[in-house]
Structure formats: C-alpha cells, structure tokens
PDB file of N, CA and C in Angstrom:
ATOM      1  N   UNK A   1      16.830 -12.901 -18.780  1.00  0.00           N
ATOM      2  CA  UNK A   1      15.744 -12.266 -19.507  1.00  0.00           C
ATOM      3  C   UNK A   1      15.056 -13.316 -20.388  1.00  0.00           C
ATOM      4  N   UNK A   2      13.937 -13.109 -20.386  1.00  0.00           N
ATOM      5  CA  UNK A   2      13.137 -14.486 -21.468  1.00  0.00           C
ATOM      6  C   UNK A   2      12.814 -13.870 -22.794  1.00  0.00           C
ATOM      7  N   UNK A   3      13.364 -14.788 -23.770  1.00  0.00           N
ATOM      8  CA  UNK A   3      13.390 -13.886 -25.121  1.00  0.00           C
ATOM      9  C   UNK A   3      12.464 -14.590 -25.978  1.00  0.00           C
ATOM     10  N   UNK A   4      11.491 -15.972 -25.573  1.00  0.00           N
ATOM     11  CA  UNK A   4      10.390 -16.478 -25.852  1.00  0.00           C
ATOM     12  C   UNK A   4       9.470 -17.170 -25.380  1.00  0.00           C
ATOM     13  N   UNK A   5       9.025 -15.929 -24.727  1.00  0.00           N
ATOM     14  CA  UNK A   5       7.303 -15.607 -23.713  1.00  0.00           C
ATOM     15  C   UNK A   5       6.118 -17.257 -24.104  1.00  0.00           C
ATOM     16  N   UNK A   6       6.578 -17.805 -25.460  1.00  0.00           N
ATOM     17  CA  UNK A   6       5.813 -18.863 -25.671  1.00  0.00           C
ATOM     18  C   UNK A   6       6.182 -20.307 -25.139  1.00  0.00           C
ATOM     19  N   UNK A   7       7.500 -20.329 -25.239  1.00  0.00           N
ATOM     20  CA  UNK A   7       8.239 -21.815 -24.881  1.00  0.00           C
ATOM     21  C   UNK A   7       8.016 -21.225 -23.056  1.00  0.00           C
ATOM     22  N   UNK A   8       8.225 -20.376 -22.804  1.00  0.00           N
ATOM     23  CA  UNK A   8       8.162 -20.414 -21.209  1.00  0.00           C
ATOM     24  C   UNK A   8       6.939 -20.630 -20.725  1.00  0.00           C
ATOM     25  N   UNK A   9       5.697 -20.222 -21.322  1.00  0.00           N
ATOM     26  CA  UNK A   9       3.821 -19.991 -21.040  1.00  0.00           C
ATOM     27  C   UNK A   9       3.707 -21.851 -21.144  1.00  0.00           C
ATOM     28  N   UNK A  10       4.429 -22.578 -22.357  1.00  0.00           N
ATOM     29  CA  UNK A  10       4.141 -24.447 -22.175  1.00  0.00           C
ATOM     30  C   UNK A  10       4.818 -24.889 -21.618  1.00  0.00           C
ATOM     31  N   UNK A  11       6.176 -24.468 -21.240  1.00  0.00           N
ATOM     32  CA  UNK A  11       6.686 -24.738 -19.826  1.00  0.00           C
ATOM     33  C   UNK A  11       6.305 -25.076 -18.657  1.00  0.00           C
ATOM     34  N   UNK A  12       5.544 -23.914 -18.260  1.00  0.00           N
ATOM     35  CA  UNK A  12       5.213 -23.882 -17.417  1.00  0.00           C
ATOM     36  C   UNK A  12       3.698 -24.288 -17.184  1.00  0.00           C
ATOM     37  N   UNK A  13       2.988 -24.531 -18.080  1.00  0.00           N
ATOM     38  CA  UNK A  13       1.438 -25.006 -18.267  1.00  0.00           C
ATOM     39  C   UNK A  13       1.891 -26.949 -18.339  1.00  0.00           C
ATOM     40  N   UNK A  14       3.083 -27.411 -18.875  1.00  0.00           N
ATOM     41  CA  UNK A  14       3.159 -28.472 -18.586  1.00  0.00           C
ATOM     42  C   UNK A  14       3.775 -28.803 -16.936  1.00  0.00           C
ATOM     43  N   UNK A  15       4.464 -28.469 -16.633  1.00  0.00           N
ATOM     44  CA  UNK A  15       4.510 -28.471 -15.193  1.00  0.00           C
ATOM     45  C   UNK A  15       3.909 -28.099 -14.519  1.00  0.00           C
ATOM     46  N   UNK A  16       2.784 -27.691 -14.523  1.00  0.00           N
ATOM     47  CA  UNK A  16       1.888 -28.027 -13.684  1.00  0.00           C
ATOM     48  C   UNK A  16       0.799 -28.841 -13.986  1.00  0.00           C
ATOM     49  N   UNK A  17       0.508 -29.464 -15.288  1.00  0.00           N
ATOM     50  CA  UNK A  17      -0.176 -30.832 -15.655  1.00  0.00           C
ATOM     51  C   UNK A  17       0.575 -31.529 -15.287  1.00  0.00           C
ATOM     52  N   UNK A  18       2.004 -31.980 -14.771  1.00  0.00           N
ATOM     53  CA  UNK A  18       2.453 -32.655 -14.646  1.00  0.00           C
ATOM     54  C   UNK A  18       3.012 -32.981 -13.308  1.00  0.00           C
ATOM     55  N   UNK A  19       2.443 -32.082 -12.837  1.00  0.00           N
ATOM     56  CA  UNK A  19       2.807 -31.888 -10.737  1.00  0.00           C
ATOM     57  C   UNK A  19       1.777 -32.497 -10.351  1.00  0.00           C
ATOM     58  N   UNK A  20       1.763 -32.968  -8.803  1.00  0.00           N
ATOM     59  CA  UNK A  20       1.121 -33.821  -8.397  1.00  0.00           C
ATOM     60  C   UNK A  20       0.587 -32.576  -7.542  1.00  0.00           C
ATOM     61  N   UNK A  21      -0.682 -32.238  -6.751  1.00  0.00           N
ATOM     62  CA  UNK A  21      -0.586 -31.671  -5.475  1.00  0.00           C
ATOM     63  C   UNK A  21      -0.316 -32.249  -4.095  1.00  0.00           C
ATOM     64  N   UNK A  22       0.066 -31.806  -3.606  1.00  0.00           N
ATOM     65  CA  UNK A  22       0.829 -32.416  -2.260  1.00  0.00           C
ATOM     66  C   UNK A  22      -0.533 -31.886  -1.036  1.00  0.00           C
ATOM     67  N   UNK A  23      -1.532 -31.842  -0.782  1.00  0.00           N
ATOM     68  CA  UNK A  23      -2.422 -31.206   0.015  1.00  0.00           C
ATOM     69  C   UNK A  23      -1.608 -30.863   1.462  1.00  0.00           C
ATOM     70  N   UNK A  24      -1.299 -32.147   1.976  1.00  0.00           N
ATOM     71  CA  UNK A  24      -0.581 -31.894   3.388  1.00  0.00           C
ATOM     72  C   UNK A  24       0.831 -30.999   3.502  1.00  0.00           C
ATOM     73  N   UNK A  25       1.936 -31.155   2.576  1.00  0.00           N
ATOM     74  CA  UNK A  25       2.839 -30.502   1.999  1.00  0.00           C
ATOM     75  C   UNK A  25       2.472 -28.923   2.219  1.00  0.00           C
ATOM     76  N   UNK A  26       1.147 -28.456   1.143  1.00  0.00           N
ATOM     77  CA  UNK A  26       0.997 -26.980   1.172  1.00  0.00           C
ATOM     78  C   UNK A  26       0.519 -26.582   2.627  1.00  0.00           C
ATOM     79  N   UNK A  27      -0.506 -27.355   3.167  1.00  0.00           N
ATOM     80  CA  UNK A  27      -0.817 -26.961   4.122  1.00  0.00           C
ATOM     81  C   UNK A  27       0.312 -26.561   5.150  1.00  0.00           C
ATOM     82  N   UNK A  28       1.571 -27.740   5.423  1.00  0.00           N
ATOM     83  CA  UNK A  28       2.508 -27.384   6.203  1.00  0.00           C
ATOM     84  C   UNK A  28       3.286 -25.668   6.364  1.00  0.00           C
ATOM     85  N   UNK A  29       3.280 -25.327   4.896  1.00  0.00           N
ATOM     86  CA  UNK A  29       3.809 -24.425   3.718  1.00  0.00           C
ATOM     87  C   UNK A  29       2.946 -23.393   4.939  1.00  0.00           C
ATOM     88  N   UNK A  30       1.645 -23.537   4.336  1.00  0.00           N
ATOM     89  CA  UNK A  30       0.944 -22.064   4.831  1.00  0.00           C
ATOM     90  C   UNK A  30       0.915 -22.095   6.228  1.00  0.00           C
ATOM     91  N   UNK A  31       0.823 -22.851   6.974  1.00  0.00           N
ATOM     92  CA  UNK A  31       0.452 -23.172   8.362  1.00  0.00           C
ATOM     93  C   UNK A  31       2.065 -22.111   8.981  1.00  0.00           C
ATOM     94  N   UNK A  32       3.303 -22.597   8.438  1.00  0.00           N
ATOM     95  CA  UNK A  32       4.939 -22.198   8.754  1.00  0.00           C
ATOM     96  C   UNK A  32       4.553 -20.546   8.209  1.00  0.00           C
ATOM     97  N   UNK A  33       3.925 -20.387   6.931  1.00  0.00           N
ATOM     98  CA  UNK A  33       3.669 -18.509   7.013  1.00  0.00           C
ATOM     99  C   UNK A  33       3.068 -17.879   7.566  1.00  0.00           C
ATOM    100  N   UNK A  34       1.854 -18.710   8.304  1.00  0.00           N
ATOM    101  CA  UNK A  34       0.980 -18.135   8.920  1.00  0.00           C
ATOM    102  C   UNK A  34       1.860 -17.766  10.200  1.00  0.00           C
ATOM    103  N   UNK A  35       2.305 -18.720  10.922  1.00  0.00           N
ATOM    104  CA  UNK A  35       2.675 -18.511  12.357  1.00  0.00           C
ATOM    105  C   UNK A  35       4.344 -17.508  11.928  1.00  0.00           C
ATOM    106  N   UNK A  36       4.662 -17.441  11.108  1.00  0.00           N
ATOM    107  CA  UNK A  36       6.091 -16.716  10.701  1.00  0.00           C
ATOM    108  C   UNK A  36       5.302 -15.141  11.109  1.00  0.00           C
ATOM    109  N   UNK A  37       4.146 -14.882   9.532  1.00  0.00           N
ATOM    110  CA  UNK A  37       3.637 -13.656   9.784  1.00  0.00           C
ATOM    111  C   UNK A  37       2.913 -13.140  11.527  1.00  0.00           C
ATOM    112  N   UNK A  38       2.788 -14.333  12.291  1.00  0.00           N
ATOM    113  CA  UNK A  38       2.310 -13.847  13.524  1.00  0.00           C
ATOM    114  C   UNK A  38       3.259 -13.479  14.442  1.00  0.00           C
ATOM    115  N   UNK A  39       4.285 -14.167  14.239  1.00  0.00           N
ATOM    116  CA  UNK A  39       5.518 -13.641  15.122  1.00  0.00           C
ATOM    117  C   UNK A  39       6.141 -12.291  14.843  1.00  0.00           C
ATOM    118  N   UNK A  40       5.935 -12.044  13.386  1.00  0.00           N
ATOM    119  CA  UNK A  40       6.523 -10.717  13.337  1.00  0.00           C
ATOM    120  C   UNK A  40       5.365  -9.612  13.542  1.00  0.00           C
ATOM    121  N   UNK A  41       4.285  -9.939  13.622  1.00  0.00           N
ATOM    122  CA  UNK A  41       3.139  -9.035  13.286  1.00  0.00           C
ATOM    123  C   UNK A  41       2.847  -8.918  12.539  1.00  0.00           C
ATOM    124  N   UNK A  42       2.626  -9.211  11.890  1.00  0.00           N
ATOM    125  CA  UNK A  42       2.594  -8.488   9.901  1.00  0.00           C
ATOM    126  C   UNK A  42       1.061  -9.145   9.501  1.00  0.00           C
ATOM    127  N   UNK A  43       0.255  -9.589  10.049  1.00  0.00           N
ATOM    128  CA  UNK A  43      -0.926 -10.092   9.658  1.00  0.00           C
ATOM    129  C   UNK A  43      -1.988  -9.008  10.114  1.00  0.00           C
ATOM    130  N   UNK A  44      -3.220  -8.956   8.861  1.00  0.00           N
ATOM    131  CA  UNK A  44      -4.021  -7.760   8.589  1.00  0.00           C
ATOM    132  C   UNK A  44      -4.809  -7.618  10.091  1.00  0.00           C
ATOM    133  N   UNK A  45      -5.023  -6.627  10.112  1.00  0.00           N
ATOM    134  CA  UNK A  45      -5.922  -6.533  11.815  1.00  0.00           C
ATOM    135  C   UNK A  45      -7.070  -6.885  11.768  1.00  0.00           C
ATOM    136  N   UNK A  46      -7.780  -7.007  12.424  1.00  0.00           N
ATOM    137  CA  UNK A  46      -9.415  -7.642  12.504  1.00  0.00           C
ATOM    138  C   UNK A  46     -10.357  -6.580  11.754  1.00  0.00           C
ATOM    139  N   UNK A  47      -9.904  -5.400  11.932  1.00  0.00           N
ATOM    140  CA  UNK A  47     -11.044  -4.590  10.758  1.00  0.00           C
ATOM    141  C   UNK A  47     -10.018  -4.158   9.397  1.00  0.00           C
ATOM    142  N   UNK A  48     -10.513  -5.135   8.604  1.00  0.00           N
ATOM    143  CA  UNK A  48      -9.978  -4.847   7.225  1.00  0.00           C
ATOM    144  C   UNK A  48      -9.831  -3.455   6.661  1.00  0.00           C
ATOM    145  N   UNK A  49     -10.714  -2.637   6.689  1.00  0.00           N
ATOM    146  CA  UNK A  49     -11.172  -1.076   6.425  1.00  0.00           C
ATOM    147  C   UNK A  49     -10.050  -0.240   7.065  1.00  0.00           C
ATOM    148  N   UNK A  50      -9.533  -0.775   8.388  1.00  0.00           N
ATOM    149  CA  UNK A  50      -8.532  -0.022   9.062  1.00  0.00           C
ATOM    150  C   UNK A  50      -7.304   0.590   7.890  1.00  0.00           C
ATOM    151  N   UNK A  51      -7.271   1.980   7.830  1.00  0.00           N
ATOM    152  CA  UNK A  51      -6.181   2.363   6.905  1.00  0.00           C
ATOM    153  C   UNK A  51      -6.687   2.541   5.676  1.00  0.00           C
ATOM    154  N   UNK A  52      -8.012   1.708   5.052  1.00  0.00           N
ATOM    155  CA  UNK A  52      -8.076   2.593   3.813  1.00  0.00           C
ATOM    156  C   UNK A  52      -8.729   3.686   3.360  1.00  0.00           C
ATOM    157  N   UNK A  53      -8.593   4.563   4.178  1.00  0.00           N
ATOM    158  CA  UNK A  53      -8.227   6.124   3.651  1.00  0.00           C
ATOM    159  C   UNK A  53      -6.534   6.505   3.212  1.00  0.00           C
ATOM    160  N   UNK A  54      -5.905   6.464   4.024  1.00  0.00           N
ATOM    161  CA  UNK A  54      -4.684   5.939   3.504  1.00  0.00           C
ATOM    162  C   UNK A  54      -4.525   5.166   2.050  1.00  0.00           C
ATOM    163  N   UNK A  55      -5.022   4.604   1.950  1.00  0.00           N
ATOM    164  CA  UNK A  55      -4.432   3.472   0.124  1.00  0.00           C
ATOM    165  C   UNK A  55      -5.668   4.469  -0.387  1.00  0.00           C
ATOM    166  N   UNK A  56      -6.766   4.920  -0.262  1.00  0.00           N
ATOM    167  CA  UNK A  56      -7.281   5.447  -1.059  1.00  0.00           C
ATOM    168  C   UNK A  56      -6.676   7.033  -1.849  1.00  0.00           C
ATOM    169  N   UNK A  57      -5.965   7.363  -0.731  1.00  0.00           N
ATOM    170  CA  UNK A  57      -4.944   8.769  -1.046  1.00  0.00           C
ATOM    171  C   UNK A  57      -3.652   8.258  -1.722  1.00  0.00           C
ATOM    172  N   UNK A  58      -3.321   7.324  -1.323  1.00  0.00           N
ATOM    173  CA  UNK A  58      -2.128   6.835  -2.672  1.00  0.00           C
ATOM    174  C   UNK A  58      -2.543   6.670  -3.998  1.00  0.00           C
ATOM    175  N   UNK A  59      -3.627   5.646  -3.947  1.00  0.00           N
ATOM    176  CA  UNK A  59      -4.163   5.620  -5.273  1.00  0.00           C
ATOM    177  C   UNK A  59      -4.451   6.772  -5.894  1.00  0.00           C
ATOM    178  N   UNK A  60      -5.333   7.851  -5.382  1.00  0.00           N
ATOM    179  CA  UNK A  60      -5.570   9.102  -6.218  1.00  0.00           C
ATOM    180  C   UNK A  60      -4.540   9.595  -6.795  1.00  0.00           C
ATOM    181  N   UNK A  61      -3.318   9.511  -6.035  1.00  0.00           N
ATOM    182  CA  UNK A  61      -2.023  10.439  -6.597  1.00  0.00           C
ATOM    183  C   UNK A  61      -1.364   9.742  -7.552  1.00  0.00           C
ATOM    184  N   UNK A  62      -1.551   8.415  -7.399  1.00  0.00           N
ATOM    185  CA  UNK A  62      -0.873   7.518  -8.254  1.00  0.00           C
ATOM    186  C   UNK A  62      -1.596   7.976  -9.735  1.00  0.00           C
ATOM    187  N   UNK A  63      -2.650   7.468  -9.149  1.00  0.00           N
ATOM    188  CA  UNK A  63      -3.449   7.445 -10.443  1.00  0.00           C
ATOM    189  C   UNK A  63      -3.580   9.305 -11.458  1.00  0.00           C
ATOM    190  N   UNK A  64      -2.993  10.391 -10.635  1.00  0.00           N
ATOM    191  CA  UNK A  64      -3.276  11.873 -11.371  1.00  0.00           C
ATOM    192  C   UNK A  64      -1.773  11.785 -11.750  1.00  0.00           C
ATOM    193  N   UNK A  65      -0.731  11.084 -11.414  1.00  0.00           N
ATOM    194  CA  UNK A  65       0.511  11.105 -12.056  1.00  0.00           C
ATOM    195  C   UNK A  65       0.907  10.233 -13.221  1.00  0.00           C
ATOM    196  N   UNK A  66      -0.131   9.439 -13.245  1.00  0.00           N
ATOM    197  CA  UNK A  66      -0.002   8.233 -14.932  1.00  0.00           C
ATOM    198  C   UNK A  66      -0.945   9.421 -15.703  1.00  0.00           C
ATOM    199  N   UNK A  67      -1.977  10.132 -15.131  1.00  0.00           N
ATOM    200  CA  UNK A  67      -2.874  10.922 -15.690  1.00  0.00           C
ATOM    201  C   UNK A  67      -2.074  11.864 -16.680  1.00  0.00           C
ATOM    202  N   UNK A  68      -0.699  12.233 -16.182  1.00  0.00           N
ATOM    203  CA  UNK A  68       0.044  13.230 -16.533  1.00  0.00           C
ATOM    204  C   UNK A  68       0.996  13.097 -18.084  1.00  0.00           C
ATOM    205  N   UNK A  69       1.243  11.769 -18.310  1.00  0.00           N
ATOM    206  CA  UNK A  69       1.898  11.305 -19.214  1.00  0.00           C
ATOM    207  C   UNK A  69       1.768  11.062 -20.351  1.00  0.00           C
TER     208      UNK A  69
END
C-alpha cells in the first residue's frame, strides 16, 4: 500500500527523466502484442461501432446505479 502518494508521483517523474527511450525496443514490445492479440483474436473488428449499443446499455445502468447512492 503507498502511504506517500508524493515521494512515489517524484519517483516516478524522475524515472522517467531519467530513462532513455528505446524506439526499436518498444516497437519490438508492440509488434509481439500485436501479433499475440491476433492469434488469439482479441483485436477490435474493422467497424469500430460494432457492439456499441451494447456498452451504451451498460453505461446507462451503470450510470442509474451510482445515481442511486
């Protein structure tokens, strides 16, 4: 558990002033998720829109049950 939100926020703001970027590195990175997510299927279908009626009916309910509290 972090019990001071401040030493962790310059922590972590110095490590990454202090990281180098690796360009080819990440690319490898995403290139290995990309083809991971294609093998399993899991990548969005060609019409983005597909399904949101669906997330739009979660959200409503979500959102009338925080409504409730």
């Amino acid at each position: 558990m972090i019990k001071n939100k401040k030493i962790l926020e310059k922590f972590e703001k110095d490590f990454v002033r202090k990281t180098k970027v690796d360009f080819e590195k990440n690319l490898k990175i995403f290139e290995e998720l990309l083809n991971l997510a294609k093998e399993i299927n899991k990548l969005p279908s060609e019409n983005l829109l597909e399904g949101i009626e669906i997330d739009i009916k979660y959200a409503k309910a979500i959102n009338e049950i925080k409504g409730t509290h």
